[in-house]
C-alpha atoms as a PDB file:
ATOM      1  CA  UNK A   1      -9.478 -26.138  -2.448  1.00  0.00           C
ATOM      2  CA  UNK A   2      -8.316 -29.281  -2.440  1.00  0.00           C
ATOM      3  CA  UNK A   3      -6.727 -31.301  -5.423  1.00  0.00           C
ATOM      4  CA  UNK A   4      -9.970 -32.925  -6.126  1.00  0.00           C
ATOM      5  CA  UNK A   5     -11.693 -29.773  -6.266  1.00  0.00           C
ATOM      6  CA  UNK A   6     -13.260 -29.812  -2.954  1.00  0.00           C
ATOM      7  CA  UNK A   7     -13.787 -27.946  -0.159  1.00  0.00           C
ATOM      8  CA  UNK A   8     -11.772 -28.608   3.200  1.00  0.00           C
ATOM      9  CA  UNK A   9     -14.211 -29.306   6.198  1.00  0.00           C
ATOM     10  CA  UNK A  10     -13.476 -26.510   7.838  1.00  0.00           C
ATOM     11  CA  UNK A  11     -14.095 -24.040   5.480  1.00  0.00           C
ATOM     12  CA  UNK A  12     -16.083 -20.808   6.521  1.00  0.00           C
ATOM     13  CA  UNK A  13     -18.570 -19.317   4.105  1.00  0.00           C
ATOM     14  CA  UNK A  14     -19.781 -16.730   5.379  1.00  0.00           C
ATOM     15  CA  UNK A  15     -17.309 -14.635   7.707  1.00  0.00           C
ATOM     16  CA  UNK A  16     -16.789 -11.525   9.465  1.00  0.00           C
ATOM     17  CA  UNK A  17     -14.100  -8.619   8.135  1.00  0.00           C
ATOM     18  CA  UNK A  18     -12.870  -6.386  10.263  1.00  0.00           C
ATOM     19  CA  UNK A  19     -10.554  -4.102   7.731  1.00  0.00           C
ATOM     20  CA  UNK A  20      -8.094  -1.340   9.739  1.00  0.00           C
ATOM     21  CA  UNK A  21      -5.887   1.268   6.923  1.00  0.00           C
ATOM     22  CA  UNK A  22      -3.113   3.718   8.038  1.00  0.00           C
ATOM     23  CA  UNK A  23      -1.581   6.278   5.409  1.00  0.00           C
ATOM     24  CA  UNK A  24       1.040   8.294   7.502  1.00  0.00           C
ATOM     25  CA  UNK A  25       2.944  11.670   5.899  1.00  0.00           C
ATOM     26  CA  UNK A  26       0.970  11.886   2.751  1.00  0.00           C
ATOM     27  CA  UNK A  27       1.695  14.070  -0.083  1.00  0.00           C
ATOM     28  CA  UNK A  28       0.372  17.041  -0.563  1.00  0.00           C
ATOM     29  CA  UNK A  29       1.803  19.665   2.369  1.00  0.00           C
ATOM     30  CA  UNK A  30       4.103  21.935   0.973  1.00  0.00           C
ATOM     31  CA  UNK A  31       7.927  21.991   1.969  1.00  0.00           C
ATOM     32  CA  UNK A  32       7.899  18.699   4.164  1.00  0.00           C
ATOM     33  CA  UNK A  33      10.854  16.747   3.248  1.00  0.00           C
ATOM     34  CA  UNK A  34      11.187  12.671   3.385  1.00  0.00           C
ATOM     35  CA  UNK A  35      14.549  12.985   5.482  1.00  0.00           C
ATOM     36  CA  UNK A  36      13.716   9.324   7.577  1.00  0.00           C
ATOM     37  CA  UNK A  37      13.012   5.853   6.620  1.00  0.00           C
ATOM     38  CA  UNK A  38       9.071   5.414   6.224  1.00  0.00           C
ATOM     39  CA  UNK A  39       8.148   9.137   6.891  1.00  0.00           C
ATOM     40  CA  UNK A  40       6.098   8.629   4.280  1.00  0.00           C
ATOM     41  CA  UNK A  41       4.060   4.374   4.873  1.00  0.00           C
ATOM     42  CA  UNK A  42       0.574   2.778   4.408  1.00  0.00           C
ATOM     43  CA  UNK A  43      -0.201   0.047   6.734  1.00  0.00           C
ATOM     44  CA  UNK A  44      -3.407  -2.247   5.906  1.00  0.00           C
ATOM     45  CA  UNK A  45      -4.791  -5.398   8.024  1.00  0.00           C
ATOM     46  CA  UNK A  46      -7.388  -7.527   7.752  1.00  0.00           C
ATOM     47  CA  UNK A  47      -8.923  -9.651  10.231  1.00  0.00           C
ATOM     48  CA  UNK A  48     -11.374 -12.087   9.900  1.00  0.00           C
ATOM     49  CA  UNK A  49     -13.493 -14.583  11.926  1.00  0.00           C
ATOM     50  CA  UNK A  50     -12.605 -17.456   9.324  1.00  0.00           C
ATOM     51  CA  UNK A  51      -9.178 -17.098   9.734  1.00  0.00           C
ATOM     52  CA  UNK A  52      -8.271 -14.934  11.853  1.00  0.00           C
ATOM     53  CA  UNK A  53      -5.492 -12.570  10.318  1.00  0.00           C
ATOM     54  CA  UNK A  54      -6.484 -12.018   6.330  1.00  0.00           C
ATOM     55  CA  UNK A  55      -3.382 -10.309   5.664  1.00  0.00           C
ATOM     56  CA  UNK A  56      -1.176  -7.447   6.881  1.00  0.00           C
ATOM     57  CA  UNK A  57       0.360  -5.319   3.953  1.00  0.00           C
ATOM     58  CA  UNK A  58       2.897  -2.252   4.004  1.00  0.00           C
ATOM     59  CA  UNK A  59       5.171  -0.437   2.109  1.00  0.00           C
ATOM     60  CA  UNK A  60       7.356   3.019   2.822  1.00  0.00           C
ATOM     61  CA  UNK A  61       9.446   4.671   1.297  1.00  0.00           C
ATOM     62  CA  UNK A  62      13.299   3.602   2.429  1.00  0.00           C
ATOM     63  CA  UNK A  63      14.759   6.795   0.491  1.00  0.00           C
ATOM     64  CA  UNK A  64      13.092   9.538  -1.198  1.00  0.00           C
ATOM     65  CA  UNK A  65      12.313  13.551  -2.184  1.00  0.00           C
ATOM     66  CA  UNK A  66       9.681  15.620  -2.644  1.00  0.00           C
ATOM     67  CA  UNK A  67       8.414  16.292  -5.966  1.00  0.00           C
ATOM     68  CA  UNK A  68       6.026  19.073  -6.982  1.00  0.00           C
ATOM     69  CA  UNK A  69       3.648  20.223  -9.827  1.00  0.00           C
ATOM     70  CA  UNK A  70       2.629  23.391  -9.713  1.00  0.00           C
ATOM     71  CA  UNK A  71       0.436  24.130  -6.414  1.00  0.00           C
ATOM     72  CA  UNK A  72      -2.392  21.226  -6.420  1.00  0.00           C
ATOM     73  CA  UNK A  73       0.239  18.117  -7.376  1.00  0.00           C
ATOM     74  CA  UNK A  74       2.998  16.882  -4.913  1.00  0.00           C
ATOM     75  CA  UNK A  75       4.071  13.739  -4.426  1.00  0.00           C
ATOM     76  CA  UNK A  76       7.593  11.784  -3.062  1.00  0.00           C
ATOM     77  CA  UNK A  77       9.490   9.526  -4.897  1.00  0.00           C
ATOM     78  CA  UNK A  78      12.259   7.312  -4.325  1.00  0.00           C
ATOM     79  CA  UNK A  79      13.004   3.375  -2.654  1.00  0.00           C
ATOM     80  CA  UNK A  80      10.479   1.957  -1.045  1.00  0.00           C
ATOM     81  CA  UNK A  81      10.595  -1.200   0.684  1.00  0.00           C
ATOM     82  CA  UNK A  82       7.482  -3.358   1.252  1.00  0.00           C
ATOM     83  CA  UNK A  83       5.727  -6.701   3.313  1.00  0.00           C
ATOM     84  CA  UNK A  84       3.052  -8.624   2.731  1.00  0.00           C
ATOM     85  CA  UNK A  85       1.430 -11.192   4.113  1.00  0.00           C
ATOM     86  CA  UNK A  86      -1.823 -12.569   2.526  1.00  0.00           C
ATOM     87  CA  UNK A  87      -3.906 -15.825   4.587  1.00  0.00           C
ATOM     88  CA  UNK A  88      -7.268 -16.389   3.569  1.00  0.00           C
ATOM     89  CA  UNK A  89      -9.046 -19.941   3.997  1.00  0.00           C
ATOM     90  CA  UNK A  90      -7.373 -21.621   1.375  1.00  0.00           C
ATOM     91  CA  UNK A  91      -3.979 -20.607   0.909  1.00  0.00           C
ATOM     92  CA  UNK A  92      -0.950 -18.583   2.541  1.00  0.00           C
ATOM     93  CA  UNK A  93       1.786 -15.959   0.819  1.00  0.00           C
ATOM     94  CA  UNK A  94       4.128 -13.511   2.079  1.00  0.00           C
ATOM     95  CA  UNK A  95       6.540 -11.444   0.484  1.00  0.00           C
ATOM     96  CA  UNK A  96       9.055  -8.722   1.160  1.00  0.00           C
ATOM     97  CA  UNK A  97      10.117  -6.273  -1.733  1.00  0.00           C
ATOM     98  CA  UNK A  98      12.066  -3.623  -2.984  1.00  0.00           C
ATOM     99  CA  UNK A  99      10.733  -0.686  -5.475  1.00  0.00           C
ATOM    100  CA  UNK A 100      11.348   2.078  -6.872  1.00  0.00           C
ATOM    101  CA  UNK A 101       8.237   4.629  -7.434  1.00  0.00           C
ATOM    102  CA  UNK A 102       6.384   7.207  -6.615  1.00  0.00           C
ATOM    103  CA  UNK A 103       3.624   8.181  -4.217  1.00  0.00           C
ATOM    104  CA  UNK A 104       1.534  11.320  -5.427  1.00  0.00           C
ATOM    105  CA  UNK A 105      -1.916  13.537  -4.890  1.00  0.00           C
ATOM    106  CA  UNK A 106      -3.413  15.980  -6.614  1.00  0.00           C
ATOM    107  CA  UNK A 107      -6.195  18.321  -5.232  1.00  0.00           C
ATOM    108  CA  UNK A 108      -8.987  18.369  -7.619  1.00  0.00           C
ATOM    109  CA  UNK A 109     -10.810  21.123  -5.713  1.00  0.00           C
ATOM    110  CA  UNK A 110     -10.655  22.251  -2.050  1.00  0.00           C
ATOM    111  CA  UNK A 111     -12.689  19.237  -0.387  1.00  0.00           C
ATOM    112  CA  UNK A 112     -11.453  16.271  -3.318  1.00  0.00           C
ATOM    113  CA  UNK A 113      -8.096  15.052  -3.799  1.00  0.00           C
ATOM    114  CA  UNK A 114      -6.862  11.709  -5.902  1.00  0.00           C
ATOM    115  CA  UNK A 115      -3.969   9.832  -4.244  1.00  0.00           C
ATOM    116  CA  UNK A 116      -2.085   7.153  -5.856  1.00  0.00           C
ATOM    117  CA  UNK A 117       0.968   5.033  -6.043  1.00  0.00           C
ATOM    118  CA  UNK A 118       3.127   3.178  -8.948  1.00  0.00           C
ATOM    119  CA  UNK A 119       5.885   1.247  -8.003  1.00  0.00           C
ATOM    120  CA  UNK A 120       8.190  -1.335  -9.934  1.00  0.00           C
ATOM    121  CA  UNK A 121       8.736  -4.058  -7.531  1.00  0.00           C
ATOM    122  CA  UNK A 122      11.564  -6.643  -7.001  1.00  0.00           C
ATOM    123  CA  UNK A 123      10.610  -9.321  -4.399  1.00  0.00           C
ATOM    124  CA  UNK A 124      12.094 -12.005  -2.032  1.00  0.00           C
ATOM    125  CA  UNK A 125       9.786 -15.252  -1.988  1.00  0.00           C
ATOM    126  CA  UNK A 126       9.727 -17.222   0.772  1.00  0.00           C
ATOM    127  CA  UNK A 127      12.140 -19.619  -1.193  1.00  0.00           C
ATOM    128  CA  UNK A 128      14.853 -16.837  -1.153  1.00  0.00           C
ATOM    129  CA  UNK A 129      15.402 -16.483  -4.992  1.00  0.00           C
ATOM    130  CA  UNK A 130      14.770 -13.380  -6.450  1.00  0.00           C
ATOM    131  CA  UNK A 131      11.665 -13.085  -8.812  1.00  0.00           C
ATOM    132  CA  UNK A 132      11.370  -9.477 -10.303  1.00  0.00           C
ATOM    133  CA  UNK A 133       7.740  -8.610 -10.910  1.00  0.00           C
ATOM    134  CA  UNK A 134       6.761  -8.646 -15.037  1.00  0.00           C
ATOM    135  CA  UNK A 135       4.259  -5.778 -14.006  1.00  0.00           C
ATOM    136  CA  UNK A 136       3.788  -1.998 -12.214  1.00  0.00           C
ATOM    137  CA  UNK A 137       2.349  -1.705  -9.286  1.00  0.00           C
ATOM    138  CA  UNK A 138      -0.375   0.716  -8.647  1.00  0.00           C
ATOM    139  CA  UNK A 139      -3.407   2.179  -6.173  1.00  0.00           C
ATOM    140  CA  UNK A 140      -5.194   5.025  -6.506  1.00  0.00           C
ATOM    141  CA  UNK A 141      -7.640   6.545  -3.608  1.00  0.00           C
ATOM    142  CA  UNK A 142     -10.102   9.476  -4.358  1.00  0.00           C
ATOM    143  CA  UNK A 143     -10.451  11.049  -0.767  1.00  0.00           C
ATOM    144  CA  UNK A 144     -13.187  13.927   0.277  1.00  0.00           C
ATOM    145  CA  UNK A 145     -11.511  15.811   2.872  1.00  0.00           C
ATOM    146  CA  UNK A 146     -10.663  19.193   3.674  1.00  0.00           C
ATOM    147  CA  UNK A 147      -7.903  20.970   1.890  1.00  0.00           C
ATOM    148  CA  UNK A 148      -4.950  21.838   4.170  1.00  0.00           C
ATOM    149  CA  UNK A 149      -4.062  25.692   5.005  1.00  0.00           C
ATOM    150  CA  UNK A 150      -1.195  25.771   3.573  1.00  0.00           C
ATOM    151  CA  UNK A 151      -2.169  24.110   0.608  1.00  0.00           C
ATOM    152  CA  UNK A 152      -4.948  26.412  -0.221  1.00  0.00           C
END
């Protein structure tokens, strides 16, 4: 939007989404172990016909263990290190961040499991100065899929 509070001339109204999400090395498999950077990431893009890339977002964790709550909770914890980069019509952000949190599920039956993620965030604007974040981070996914083997 412009100052004047209108609308560029190009501006799309209606527009086609074309939304692609990766989770890779998700909780929830007893005894794996987080030796690697991002052996545990989620990678999300958008693309659109307005303007072209939407955004691309990821974060993985850098550093981190297993943790474990009895036999349907098990997460990882630990330093995770993040990107974003967020271009719709009217405006463009990216950032790149440090956290520290945790990424957990917890099987709520054998075909229903909640995921989700807190993290405390420290980011790098474009700028270069530090800005720490004055709030927690956090997703959660409810996912009907089949219970692993082992995990049964």
């Amino acid at each position: 939007m412009k100052r004047d509070g209108t609308l560029p001339a190009n501006f799309r109204r209606n527009e086609l989404q074309v939304d692609y999400a990766l989770d890779y090395g998700l909780p929830g498999s007893p005894g794996y172990r987080y030796l690697r950077p991002f052996d545990y990431f989620a990678f999300q893009a958008t693309a659109s016909s307005a303007s072209k890339i939407e955004n691309v977002m990821t974060h993985g964790v850098l550093v981190g263990r297993g943790h474990e709550a009895g036999d349907s909770f098990r997460g990882v914890w630990g330093l995770y290190g993040s990107y974003d980069y967020i271009a719709p019509q009217m405006y463009r952000i990216s950032t790149t961040a440090l956290s520290i949190g945790s990424t957990a599920q917890w099987w709520l039956g054998k075909t229903l499991s909640l995921q989700g993620t807190a993290r405390r965030v420290w980011a790098m604007r474009r700028s270069g100065r530090r800005a720490q974040a004055r709030a927690i981070a956090i997703t959660t996914t409810a996912s009907p899929r089949k219970r692993c083997s082992p995990c049964a």
